[in-house]
N, C-alpha and C. Protein backbone atom coordinates (compact mmCIF):
# COMPACT_ATOMS: atom_id res chain seq x y z
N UNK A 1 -14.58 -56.83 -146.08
CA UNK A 1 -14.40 -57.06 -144.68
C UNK A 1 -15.41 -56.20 -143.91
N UNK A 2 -16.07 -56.72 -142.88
CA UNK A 2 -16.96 -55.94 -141.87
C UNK A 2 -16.49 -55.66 -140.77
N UNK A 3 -16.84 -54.32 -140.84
CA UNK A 3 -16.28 -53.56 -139.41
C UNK A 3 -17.07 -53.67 -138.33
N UNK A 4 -17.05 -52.97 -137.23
CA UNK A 4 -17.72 -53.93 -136.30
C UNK A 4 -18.85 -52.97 -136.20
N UNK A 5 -19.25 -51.36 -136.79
CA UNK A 5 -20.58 -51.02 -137.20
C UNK A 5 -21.25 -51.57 -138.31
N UNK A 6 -20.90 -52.80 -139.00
CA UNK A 6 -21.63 -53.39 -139.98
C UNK A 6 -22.17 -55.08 -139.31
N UNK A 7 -21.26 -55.56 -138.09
CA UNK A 7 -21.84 -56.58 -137.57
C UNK A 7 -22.72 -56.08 -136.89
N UNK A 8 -23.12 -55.08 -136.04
CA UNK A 8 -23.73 -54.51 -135.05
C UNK A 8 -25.12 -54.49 -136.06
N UNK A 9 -25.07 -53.44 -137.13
CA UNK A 9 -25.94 -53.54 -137.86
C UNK A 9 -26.85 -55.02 -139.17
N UNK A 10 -26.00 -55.85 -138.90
CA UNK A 10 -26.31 -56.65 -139.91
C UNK A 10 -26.84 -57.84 -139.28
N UNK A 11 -28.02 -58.52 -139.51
CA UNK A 11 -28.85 -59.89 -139.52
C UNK A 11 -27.97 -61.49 -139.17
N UNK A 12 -28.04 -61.82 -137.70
CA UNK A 12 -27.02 -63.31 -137.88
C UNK A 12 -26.99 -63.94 -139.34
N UNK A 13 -26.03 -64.53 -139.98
CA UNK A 13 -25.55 -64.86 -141.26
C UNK A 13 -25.73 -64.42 -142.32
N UNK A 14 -26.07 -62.79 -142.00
CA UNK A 14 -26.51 -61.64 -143.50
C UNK A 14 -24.59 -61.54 -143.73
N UNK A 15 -24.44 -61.31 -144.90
CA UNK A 15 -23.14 -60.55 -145.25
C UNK A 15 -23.52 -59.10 -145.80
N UNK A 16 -22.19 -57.70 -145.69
CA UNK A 16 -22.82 -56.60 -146.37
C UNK A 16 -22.49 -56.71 -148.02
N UNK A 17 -23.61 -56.18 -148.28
CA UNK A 17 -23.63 -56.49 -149.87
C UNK A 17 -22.90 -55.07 -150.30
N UNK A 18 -21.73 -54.26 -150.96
CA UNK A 18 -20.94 -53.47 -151.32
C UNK A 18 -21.65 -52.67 -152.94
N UNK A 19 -22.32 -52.46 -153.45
CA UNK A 19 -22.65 -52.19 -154.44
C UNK A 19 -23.16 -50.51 -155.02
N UNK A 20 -22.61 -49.89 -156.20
CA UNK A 20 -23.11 -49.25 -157.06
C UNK A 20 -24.15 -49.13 -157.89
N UNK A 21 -24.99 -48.50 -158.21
CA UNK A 21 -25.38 -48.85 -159.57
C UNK A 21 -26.23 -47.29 -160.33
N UNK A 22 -25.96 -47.47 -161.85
CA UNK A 22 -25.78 -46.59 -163.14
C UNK A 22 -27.06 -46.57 -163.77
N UNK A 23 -27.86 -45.46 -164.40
CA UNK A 23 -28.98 -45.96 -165.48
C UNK A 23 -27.85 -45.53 -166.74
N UNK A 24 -28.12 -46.14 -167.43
CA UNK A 24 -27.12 -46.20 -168.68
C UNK A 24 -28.29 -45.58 -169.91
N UNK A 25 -27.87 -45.33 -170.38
CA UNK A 25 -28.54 -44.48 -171.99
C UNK A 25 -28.22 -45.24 -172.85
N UNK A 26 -29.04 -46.19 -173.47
CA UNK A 26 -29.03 -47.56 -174.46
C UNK A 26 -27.90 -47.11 -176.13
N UNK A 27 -28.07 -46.07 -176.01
CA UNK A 27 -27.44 -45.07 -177.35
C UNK A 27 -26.11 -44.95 -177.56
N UNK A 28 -25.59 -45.26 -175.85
CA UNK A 28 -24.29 -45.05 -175.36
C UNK A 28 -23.51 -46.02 -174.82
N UNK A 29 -24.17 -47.30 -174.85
CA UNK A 29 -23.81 -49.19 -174.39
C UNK A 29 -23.08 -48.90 -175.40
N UNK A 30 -21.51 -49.61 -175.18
CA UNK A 30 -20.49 -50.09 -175.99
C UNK A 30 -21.55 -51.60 -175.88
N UNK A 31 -21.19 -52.15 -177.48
CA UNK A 31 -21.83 -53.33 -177.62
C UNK A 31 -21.34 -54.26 -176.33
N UNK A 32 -22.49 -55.04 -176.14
CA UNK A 32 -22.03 -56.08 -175.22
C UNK A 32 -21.87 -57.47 -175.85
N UNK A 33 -20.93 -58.28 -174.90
CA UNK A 33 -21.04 -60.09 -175.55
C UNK A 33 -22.01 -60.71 -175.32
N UNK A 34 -22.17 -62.07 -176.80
CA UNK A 34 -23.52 -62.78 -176.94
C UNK A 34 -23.76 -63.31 -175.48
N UNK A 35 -22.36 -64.03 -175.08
CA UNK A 35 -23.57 -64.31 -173.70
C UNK A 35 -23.60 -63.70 -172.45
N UNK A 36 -24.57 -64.38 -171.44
CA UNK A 36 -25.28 -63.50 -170.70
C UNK A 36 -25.82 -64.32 -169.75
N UNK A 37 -26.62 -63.83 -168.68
CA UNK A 37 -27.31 -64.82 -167.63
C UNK A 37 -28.41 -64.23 -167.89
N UNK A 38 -29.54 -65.21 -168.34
CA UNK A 38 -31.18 -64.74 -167.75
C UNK A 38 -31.52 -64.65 -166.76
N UNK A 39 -32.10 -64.06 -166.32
CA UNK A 39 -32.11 -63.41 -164.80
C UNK A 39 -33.81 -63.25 -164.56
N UNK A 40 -34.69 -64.34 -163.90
CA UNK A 40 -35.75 -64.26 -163.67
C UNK A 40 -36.20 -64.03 -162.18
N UNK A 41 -36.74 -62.71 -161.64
CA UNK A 41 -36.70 -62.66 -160.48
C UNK A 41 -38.36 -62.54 -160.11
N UNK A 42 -38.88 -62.90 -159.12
CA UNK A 42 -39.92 -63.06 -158.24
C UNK A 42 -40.20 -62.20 -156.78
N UNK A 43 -40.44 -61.32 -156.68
CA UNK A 43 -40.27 -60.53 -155.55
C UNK A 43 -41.86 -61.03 -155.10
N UNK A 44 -41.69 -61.56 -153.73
CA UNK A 44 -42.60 -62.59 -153.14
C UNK A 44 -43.48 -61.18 -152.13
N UNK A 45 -44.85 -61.08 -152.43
CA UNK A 45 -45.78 -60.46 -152.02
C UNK A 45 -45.72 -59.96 -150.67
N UNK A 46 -45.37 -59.02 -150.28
CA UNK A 46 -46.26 -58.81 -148.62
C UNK A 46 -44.17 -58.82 -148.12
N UNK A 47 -43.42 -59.06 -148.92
CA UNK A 47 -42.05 -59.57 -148.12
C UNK A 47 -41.21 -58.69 -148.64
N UNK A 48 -39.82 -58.84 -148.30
CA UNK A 48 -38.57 -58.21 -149.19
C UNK A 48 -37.82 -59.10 -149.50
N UNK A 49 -38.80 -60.67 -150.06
CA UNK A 49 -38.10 -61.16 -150.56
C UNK A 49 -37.98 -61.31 -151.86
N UNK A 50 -36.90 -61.95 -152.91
CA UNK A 50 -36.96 -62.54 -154.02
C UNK A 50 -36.34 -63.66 -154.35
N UNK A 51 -37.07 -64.46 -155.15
CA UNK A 51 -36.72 -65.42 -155.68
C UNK A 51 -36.10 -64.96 -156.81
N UNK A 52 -35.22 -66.14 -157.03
CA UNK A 52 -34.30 -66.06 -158.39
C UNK A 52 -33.54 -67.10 -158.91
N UNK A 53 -34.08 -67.31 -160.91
CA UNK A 53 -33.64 -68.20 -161.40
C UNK A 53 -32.86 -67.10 -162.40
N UNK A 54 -31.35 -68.22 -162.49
CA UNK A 54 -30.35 -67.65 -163.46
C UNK A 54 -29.81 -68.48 -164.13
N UNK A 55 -30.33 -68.27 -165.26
CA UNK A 55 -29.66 -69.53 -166.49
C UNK A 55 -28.35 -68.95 -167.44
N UNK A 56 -27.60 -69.50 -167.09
CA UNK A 56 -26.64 -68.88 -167.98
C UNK A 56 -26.65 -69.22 -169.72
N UNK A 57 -26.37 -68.18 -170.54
CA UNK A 57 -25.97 -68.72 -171.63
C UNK A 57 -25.25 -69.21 -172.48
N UNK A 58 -24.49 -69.50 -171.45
CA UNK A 58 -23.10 -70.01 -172.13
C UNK A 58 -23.16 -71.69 -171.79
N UNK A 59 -23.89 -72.48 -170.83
CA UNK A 59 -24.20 -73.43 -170.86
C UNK A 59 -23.59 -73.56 -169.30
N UNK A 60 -23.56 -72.62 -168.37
CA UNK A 60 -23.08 -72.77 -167.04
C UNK A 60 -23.93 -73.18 -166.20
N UNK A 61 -25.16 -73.49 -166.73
CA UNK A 61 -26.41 -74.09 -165.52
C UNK A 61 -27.21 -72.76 -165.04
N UNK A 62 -27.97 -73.37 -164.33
CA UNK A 62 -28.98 -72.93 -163.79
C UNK A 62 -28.80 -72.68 -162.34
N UNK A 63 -28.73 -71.65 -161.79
CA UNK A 63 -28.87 -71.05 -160.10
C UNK A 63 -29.86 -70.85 -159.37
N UNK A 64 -30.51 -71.36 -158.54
CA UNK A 64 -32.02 -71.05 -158.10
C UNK A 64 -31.08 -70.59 -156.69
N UNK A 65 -32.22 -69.23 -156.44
CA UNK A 65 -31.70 -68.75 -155.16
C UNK A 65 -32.85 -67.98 -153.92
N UNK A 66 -33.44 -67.53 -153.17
CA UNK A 66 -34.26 -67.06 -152.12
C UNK A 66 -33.40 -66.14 -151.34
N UNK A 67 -33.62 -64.55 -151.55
CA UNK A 67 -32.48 -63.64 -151.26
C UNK A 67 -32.98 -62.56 -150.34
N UNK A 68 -33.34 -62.24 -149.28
CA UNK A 68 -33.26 -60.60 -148.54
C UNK A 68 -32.73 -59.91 -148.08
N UNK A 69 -32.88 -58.64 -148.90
CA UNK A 69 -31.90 -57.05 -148.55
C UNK A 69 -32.82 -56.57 -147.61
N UNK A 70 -31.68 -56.22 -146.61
CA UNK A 70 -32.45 -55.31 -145.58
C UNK A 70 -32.04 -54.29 -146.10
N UNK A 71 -33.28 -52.91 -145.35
CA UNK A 71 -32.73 -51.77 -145.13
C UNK A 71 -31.46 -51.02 -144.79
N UNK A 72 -31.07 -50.14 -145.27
CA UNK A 72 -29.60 -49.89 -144.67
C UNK A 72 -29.64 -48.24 -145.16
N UNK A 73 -29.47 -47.53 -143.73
CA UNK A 73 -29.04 -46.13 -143.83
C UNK A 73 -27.93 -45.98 -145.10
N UNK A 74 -27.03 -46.21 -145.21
CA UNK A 74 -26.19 -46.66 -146.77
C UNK A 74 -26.81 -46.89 -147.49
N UNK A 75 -27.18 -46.56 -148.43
CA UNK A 75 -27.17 -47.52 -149.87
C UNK A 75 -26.17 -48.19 -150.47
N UNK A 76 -25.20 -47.82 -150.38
CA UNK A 76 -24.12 -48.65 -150.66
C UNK A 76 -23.42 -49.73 -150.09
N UNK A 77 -24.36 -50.16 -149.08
CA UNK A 77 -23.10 -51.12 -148.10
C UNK A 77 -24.78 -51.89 -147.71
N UNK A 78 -25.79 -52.88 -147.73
CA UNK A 78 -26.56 -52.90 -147.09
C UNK A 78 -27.28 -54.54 -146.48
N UNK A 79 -27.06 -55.34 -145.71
CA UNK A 79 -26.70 -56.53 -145.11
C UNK A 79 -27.85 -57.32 -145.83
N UNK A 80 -27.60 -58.76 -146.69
CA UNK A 80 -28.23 -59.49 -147.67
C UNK A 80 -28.05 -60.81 -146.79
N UNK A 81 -29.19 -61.97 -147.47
CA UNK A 81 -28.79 -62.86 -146.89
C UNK A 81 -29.50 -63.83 -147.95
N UNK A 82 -29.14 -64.91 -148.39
CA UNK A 82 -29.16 -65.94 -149.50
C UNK A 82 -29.15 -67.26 -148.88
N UNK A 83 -30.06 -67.61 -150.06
CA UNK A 83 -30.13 -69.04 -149.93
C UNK A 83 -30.19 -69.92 -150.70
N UNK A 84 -29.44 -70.67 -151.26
CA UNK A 84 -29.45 -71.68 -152.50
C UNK A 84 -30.45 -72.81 -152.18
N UNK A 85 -30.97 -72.93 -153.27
CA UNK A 85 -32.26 -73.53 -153.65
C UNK A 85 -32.42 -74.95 -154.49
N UNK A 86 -32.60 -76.45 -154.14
CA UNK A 86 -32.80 -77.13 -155.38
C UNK A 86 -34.17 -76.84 -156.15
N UNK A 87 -34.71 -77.47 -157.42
CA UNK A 87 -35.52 -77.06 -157.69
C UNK A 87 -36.83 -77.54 -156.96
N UNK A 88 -37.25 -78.70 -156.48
CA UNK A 88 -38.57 -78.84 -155.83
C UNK A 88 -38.65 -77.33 -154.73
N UNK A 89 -37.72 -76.89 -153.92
CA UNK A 89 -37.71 -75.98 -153.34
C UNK A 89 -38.29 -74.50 -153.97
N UNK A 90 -37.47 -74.25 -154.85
CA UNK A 90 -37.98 -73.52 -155.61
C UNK A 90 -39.15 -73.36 -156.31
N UNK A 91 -39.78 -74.44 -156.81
CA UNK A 91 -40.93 -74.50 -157.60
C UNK A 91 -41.93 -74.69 -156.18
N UNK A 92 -41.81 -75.08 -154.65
CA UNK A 92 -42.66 -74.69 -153.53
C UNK A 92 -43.06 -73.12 -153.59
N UNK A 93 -41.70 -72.32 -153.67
CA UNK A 93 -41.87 -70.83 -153.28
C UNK A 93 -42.42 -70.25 -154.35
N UNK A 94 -41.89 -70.58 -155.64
CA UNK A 94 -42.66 -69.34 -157.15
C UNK A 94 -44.23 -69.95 -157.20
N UNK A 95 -44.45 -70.89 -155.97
CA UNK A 95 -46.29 -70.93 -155.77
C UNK A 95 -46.53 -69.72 -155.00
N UNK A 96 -46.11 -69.04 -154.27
CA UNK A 96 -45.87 -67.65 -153.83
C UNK A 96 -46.68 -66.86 -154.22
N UNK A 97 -47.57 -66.02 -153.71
CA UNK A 97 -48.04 -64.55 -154.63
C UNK A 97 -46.43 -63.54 -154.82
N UNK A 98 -46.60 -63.28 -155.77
CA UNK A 98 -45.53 -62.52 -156.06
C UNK A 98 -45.42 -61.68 -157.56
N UNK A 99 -44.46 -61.01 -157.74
CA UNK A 99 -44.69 -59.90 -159.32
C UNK A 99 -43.26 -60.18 -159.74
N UNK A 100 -43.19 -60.92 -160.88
CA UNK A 100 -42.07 -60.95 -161.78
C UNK A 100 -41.22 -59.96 -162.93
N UNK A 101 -39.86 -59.75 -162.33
CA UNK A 101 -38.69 -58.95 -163.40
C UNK A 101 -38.01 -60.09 -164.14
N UNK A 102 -38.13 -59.83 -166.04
CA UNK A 102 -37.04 -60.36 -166.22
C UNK A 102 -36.08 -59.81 -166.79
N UNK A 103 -34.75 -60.26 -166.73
CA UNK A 103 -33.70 -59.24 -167.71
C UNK A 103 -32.70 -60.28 -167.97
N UNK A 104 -31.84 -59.43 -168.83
CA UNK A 104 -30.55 -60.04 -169.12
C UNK A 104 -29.33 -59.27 -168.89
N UNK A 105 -28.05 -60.49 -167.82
CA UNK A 105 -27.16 -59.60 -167.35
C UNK A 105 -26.21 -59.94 -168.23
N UNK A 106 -25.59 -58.99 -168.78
CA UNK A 106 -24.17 -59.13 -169.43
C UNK A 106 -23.03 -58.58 -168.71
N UNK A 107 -21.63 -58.97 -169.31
CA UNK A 107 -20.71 -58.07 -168.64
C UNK A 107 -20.37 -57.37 -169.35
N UNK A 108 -19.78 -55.95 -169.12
CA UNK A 108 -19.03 -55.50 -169.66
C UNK A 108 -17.68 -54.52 -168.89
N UNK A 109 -16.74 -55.22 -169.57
CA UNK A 109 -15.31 -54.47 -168.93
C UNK A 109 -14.99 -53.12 -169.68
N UNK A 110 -14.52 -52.71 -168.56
CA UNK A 110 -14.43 -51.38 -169.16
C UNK A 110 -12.71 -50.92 -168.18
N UNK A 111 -11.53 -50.94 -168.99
CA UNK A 111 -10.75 -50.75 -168.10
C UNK A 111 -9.98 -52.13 -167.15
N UNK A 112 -9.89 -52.14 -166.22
CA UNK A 112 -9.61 -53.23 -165.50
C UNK A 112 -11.10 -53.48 -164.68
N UNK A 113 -11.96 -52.91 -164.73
CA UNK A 113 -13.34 -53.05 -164.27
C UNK A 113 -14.05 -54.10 -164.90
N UNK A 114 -15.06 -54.54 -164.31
CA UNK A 114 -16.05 -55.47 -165.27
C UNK A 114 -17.42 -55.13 -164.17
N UNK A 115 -18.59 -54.25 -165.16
CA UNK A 115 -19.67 -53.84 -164.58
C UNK A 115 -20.66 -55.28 -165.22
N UNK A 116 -21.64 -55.02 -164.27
CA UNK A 116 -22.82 -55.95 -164.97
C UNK A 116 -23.35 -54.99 -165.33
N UNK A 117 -24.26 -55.42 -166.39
CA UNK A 117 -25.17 -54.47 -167.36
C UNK A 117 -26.21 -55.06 -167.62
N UNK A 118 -27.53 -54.89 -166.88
CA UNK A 118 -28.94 -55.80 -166.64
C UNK A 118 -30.03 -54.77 -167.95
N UNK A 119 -30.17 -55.77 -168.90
CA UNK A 119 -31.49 -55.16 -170.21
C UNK A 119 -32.40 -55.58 -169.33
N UNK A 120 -33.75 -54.79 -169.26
CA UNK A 120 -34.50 -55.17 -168.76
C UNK A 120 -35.68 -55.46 -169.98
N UNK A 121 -36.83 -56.37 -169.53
CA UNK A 121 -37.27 -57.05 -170.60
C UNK A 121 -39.07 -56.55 -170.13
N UNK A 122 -39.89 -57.29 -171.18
CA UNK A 122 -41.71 -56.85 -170.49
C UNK A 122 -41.90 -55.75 -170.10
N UNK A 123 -42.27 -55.72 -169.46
CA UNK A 123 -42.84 -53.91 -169.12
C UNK A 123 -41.75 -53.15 -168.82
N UNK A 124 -40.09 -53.39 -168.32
CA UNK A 124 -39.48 -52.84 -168.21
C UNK A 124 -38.58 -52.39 -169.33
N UNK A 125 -39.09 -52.85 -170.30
CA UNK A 125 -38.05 -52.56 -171.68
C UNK A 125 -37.61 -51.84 -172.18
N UNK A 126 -36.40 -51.75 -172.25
CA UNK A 126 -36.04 -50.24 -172.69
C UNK A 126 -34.76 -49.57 -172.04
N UNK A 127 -35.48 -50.25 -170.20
CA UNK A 127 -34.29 -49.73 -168.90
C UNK A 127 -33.09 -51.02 -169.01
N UNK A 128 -32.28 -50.44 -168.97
CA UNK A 128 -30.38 -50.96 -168.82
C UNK A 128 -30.24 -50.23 -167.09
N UNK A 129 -29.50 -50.78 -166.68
CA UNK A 129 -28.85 -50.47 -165.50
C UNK A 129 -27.61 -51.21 -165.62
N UNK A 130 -26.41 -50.60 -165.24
CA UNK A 130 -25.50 -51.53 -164.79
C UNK A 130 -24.96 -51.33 -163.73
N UNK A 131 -24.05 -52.42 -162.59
CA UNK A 131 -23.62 -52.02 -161.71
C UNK A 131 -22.34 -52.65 -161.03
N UNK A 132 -22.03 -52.85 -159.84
CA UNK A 132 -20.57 -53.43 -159.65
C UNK A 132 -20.46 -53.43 -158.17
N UNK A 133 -19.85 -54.61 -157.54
CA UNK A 133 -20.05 -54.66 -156.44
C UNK A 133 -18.37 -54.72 -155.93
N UNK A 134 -18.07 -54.28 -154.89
CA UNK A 134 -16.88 -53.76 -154.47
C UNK A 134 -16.41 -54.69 -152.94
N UNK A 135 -15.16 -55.36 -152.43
CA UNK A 135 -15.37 -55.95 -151.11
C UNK A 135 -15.41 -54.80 -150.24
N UNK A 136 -14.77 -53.40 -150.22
CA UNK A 136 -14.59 -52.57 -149.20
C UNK A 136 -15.13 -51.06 -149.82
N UNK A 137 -15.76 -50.39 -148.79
CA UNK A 137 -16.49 -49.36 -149.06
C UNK A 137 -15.32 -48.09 -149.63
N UNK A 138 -14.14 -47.90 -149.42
CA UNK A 138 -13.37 -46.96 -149.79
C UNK A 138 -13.23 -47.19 -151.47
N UNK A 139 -12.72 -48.21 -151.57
CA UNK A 139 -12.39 -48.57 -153.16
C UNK A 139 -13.86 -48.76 -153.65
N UNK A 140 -14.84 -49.09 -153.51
CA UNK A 140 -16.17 -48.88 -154.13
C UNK A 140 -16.68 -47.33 -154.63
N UNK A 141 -16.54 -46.44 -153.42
CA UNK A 141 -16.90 -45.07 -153.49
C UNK A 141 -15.83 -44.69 -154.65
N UNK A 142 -15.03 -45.34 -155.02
CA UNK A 142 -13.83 -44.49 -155.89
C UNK A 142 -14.07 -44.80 -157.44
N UNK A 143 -14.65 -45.59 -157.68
CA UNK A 143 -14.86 -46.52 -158.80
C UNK A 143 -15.44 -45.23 -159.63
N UNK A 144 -15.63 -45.23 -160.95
CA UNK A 144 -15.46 -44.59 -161.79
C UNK A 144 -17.30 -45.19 -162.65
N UNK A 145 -17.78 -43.93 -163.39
CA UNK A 145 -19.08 -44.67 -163.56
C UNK A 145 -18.59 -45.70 -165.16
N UNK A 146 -19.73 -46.32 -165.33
CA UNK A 146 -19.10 -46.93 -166.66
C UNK A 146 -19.85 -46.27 -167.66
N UNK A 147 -18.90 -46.74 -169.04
CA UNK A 147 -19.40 -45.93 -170.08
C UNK A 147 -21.05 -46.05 -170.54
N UNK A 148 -21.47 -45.21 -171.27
CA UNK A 148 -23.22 -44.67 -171.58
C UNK A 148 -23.68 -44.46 -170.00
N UNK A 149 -23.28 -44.04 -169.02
CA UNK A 149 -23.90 -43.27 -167.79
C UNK A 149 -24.49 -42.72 -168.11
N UNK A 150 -25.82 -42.46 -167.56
CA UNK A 150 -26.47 -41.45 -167.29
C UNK A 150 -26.32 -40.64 -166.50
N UNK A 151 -26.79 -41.15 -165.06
CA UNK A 151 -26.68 -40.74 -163.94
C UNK A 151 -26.50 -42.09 -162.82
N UNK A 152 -25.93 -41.80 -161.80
CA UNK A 152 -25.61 -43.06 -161.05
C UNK A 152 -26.84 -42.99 -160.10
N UNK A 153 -27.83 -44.12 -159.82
CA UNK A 153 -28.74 -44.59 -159.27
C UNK A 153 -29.14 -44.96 -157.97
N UNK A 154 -27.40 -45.58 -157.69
CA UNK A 154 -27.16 -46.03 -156.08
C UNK A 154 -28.44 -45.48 -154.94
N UNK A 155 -28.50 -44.31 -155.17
CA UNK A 155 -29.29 -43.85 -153.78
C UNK A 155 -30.45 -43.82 -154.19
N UNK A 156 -31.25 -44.33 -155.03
CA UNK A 156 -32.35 -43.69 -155.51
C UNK A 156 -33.23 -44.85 -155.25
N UNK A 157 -34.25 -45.20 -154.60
CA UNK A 157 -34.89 -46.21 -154.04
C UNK A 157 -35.86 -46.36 -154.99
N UNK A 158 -36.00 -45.76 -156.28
CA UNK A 158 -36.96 -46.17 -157.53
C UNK A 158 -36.46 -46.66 -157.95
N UNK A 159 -34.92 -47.56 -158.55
CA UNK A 159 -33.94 -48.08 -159.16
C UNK A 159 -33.99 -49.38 -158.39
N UNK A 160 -34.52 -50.03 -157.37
CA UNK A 160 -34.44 -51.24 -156.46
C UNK A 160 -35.61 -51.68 -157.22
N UNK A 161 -35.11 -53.01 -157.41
CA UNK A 161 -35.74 -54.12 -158.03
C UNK A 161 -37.39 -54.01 -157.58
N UNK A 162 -37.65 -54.01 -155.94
CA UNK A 162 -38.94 -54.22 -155.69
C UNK A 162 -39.58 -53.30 -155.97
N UNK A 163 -39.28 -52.02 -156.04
CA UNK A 163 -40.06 -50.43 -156.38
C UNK A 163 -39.96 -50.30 -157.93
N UNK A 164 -39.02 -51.20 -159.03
CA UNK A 164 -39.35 -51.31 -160.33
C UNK A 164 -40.47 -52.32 -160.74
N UNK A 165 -40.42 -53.19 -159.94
CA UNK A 165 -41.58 -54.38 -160.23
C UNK A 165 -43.30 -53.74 -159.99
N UNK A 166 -42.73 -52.94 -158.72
CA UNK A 166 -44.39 -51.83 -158.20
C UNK A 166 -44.91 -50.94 -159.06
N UNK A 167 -43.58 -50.19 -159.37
CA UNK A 167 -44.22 -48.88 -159.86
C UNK A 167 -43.36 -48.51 -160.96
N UNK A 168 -42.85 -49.83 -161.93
CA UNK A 168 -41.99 -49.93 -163.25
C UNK A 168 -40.87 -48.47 -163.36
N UNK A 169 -40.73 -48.52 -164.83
CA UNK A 169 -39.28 -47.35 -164.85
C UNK A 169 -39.93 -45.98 -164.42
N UNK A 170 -38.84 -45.51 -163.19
CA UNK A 170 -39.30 -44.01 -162.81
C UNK A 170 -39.18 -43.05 -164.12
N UNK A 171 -39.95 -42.46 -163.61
CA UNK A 171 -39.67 -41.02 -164.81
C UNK A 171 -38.77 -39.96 -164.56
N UNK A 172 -37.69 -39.80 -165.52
CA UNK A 172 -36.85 -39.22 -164.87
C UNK A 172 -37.19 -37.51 -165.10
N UNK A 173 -36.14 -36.21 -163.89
CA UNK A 173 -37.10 -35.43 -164.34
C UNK A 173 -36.40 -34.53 -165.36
C-alpha cells in the first residue's frame, strides 16, 4: 500500500517496488530446484531502462517486458514502472544500443519465506544474489536474511543491475 509520501514521490502509473537484496556465498546455497526462469536482461544505452525476456523452465512461457526504476532516497521502497511487451515490440527495442545480463532465477524457500536466488552467467559468473520483495515497508525491514548470506546488498548501488552490466561484480573489501 502507498502512503501518500510515496504518491507524492512516485511517476503517474509507477507502483513502489518493496525489495531486499543478499550477495550469497555459492558454498553456502542450500541446493536449489531444477527449474527456474532465464532471465535475459538488456539495459538500453544512454537510459534507465531495461528490457526483459523470461523464459520459464518449467514450460510457463515466455514474458517480454520494458521496465524503469527511478531513483529513490530509499533503497528499499523505489517507484518502477512496466510494460508488457508482444514480441514484434520487443524485437523493435533489443535493436536498441544496449549491454546484456544473463542469469538464472530460482526459488528458494526458506521457512515460510520464498527468496529469489539470481546465478549470474558470462562475465558475471560466479555472482548469486538473492532477494524478496515485500507489499509494506515494516514487514520487509523485518525479514530475516536467507541462508549462505553474505552480506545484505540492498543499499549498495554496485549490486543494481545497471552498475553490474557497467562495471561487472564489485570487489568486495
Amino acid at each position: 500500500m502507498r502512503t501518500g509520501a510515496d504518491e507524492a514521490a512516485a511517476p503517474k502509473y509507477a507502483h513502489i517496488e518493496r525489495e531486499r537484496r543478499w550477495l550469497i556465498d555459492p558454498t553456502r546455497l542450500p541446493p536449489l530446484p531444477a527449474d527456474h526462469v532465464l532471465i535475459e536482461d538488456r539495459y538500453l544505452a544512454g537510459t534507465r531502462m531495461r528490457l526483459r525476456r523470461m523464459t520459464d523452465s518449467g514450460g510457463g512461457g515466455v514474458a517480454l517486458k520494458l521496465t524503469k526504476k527511478y531513483p529513490a532516497d530509499d533503497p528499499l521502497a523505489r517507484a518502477i514502472v512496466t510494460a508488457y511487451l508482444d514480441e514484434p515490440e520487443y524485437a523493435l527495442l533489443a535493436e536498441l544500443p544496449g549491454t546484456a545480463i544473463v542469469k538464472r532465477r530460482y526459488d528458494l524457500v526458506s521457512g515460510d519465506l520464498t527468496y529469489s536466488v539470481d546465478r549470474f552467467e558470462g562475465a558475471l559468473a560466479g555472482l548469486i544474489l538473492a532477494e524478496i520483495e515485500w507489499p509494506d515497508d515494516r514487514g520487509l525491514r523485518g525479514l530475516p536474511a536467507p541462508p549462505g548470506t553474505i552480506r545484505e546488498v540492498s543499499d549498495d548501488p554496485r549490486y543494481q543491475g545497471g552498475s553490474l552490466v557497467a562495471h561487472g561484480i564489485p570487489k568486495e573489501d
